[in-house]
C-alpha atoms as a PDB file:
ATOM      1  CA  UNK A   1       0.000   0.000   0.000  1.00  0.00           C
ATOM      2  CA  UNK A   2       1.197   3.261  -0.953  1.00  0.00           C
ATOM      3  CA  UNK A   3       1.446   6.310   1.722  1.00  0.00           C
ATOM      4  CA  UNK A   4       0.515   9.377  -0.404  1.00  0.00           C
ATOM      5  CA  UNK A   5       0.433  12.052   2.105  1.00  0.00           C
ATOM      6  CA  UNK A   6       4.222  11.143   3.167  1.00  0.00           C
ATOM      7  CA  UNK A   7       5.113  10.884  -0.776  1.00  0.00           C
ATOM      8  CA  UNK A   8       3.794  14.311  -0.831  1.00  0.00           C
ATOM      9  CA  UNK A   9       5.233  15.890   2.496  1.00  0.00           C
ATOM     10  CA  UNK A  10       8.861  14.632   1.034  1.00  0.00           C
ATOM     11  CA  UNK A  11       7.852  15.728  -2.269  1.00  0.00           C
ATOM     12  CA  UNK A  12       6.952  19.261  -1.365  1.00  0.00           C
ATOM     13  CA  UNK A  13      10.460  19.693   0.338  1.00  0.00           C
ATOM     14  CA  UNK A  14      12.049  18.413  -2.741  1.00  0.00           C
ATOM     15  CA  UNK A  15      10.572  21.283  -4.752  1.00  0.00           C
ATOM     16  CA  UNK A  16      10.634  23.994  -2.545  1.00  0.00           C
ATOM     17  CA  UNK A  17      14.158  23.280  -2.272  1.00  0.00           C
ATOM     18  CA  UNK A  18      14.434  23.362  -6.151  1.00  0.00           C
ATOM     19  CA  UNK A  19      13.155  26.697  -6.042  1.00  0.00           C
ATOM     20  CA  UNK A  20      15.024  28.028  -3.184  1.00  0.00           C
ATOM     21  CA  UNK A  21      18.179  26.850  -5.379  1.00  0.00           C
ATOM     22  CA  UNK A  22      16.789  28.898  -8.172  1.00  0.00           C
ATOM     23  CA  UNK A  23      16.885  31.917  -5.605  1.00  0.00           C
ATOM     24  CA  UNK A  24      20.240  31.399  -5.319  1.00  0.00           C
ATOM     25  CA  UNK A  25      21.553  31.004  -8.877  1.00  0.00           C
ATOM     26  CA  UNK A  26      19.534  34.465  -9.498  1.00  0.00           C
ATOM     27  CA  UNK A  27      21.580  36.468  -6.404  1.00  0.00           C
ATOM     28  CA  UNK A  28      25.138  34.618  -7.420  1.00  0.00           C
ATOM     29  CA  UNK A  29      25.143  32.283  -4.702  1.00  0.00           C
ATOM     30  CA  UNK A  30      26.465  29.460  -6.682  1.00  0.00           C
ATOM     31  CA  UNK A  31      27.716  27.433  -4.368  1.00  0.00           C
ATOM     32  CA  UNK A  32      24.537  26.888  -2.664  1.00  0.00           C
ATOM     33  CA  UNK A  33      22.782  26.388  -5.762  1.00  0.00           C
ATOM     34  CA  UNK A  34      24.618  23.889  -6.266  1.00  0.00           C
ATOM     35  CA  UNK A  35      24.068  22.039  -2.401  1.00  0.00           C
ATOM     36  CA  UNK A  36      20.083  22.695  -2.479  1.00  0.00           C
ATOM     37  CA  UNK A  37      19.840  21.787  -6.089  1.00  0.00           C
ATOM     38  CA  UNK A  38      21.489  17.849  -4.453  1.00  0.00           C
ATOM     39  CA  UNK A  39      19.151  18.695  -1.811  1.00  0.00           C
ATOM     40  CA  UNK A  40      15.823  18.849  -3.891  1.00  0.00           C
ATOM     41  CA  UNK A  41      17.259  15.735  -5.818  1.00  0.00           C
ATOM     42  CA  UNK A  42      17.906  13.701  -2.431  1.00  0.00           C
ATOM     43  CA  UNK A  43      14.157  14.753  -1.186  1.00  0.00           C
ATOM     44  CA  UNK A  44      12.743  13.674  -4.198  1.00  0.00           C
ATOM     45  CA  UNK A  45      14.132  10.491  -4.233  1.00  0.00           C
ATOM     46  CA  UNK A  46      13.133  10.385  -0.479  1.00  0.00           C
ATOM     47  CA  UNK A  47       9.737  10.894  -1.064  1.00  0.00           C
ATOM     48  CA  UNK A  48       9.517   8.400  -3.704  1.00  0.00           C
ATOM     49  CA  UNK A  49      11.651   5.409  -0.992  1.00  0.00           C
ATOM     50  CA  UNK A  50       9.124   7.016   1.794  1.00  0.00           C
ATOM     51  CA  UNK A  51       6.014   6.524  -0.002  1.00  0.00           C
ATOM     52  CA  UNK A  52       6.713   3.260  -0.867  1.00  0.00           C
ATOM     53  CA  UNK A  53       6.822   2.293   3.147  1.00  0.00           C
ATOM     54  CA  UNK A  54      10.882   2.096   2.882  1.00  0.00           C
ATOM     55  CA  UNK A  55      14.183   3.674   4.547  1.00  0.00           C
ATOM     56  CA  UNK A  56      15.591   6.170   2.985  1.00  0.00           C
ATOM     57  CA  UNK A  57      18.334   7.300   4.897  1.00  0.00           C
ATOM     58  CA  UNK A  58      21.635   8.780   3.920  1.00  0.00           C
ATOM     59  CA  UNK A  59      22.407  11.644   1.126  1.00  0.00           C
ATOM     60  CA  UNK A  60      23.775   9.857  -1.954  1.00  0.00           C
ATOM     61  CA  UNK A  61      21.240  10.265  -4.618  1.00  0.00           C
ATOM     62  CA  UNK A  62      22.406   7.969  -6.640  1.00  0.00           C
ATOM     63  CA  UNK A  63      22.680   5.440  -3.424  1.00  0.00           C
ATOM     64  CA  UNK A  64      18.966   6.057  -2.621  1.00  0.00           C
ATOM     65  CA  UNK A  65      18.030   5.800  -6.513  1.00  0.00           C
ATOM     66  CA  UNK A  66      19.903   1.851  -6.024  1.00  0.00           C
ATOM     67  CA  UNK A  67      17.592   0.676  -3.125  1.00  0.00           C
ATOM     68  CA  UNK A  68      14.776   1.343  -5.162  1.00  0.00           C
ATOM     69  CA  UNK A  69      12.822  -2.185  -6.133  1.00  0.00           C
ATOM     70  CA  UNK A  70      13.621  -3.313  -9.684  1.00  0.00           C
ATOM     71  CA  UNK A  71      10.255  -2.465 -11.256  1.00  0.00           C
ATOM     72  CA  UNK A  72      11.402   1.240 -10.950  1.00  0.00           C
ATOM     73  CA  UNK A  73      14.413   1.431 -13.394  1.00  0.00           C
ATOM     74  CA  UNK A  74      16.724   4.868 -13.184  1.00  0.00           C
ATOM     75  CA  UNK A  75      18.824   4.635 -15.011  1.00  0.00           C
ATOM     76  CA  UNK A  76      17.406   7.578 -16.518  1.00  0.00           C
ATOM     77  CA  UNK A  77      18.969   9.834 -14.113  1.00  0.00           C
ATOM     78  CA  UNK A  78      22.215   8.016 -12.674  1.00  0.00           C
ATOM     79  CA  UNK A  79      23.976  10.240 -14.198  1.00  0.00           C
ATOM     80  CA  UNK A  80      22.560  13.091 -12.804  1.00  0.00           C
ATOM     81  CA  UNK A  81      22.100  11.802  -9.673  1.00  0.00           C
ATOM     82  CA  UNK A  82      26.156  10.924  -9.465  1.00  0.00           C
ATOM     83  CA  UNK A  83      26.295  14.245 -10.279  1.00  0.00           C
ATOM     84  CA  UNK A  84      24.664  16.361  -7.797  1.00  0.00           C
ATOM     85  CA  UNK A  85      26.355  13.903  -5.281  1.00  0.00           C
ATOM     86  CA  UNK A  86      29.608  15.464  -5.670  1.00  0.00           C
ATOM     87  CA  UNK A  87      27.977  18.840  -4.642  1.00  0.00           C
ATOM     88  CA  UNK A  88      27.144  17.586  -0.900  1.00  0.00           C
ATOM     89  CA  UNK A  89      29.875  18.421   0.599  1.00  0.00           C
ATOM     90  CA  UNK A  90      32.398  20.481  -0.902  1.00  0.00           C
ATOM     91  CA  UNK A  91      29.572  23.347  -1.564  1.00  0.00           C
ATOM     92  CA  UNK A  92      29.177  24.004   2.016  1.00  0.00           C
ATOM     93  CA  UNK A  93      32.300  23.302   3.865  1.00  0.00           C
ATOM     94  CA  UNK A  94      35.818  25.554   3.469  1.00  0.00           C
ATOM     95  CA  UNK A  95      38.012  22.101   4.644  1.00  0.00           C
ATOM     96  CA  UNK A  96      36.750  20.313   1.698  1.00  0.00           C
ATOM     97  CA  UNK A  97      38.950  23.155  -0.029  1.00  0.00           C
ATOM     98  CA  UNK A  98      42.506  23.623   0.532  1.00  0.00           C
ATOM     99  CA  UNK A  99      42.516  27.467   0.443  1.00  0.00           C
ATOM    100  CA  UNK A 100      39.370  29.834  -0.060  1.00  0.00           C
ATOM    101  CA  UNK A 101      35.815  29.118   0.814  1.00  0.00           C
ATOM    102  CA  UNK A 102      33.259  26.916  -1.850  1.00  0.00           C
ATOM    103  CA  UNK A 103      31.835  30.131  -2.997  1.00  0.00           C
ATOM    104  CA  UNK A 104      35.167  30.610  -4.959  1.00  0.00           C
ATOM    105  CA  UNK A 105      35.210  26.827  -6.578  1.00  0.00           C
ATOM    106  CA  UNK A 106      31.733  27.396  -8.107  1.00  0.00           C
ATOM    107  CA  UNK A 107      30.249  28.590 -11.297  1.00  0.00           C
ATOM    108  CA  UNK A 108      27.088  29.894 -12.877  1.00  0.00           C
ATOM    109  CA  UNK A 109      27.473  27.243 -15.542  1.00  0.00           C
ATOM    110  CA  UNK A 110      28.007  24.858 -12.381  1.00  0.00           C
ATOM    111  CA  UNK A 111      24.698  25.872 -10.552  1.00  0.00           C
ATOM    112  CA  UNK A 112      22.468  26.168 -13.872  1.00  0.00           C
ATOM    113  CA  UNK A 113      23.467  22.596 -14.421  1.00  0.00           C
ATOM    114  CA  UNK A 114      22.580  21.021 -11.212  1.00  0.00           C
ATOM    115  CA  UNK A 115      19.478  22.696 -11.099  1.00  0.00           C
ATOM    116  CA  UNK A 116      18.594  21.100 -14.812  1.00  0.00           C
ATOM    117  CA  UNK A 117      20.238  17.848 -13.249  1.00  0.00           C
ATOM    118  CA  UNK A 118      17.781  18.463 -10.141  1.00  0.00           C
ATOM    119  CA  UNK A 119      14.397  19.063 -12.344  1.00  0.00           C
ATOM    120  CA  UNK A 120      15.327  15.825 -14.161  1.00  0.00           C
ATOM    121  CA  UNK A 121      15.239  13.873 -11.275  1.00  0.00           C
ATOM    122  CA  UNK A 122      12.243  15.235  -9.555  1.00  0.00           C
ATOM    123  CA  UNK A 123      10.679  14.879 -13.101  1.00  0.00           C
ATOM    124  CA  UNK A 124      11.403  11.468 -13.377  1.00  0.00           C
ATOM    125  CA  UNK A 125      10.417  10.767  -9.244  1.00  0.00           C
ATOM    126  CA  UNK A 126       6.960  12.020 -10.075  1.00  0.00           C
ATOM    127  CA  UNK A 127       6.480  10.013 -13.217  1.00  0.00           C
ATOM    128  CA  UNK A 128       6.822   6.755 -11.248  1.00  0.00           C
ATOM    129  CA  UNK A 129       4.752   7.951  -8.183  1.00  0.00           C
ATOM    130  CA  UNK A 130       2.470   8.331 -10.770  1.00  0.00           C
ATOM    131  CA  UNK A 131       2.802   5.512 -12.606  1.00  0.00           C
ATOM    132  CA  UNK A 132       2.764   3.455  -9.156  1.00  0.00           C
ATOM    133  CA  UNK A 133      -0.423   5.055  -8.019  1.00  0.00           C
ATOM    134  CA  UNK A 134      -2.494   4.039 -11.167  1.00  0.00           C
ATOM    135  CA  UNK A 135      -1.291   0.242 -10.799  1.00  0.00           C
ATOM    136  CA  UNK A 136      -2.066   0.797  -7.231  1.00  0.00           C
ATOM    137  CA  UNK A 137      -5.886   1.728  -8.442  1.00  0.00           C
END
């Protein structure tokens, strides 16, 4: 049995992240763009794992994406999802950097990208809730 209204409460974090990334790409902030763009992706993907009644713990994308059950196939968005993985970290934390602070490692190319990386995956997350709700019917 499928649990909608958690699906949904995950889901809705997922895209208000998206568009708090877009916030940032419009003021410069690339960096966290980049981090809430991986964010929205991870949510999604959460949703989709917490809606299905199973864990979804951890931030790897692409690791979440692999504990999905075989009838959902993603390899649509592996790529993308490997990805936004590498922006986890490194976006947030000066250490991951050996001089400077992330805000001087990242692009507007960068942040455009994960975002587009980001809508992809949310894209294809509600595509299979959907798909899973009408063969739940």
């Amino acid at each position: 049995m499928l649990d909608d209204a958690e699906f949904r409460r995950w889901f809705r974090s997922a895209t208000g992240a998206l568009e708090s990334a877009r916030g940032d790409l419009e003021r410069g902030d690339y960096n966290w763009a980049c981090f809430k763009a991986q964010q929205a992706a991870e949510y999604s993907v959460k949703a989709l794992l917490h809606g299905l009644g199973m864990p979804a713990y951890g931030h790897s994308v692409s690791g979440l994406l692999s504990r999905l059950p075989g009838g959902l196939e993603a390899s649509r968005v592996i790529q993308e999802a490997k990805s936004l993985d590498k922006y986890y970290v490194p976006t947030r934390y000066p250490n991951a950097w050996s001089e400077g602070v992330p805000s001087d490692y990242y692009t507007k190319r960068d942040a455009e990208e994960a975002i587009i990386e980001a809508e992809k995956i949310i894209g294809w997350v509600g595509e299979a809730w959907r798909s899973l709700k009408r063969e739940e019917e």
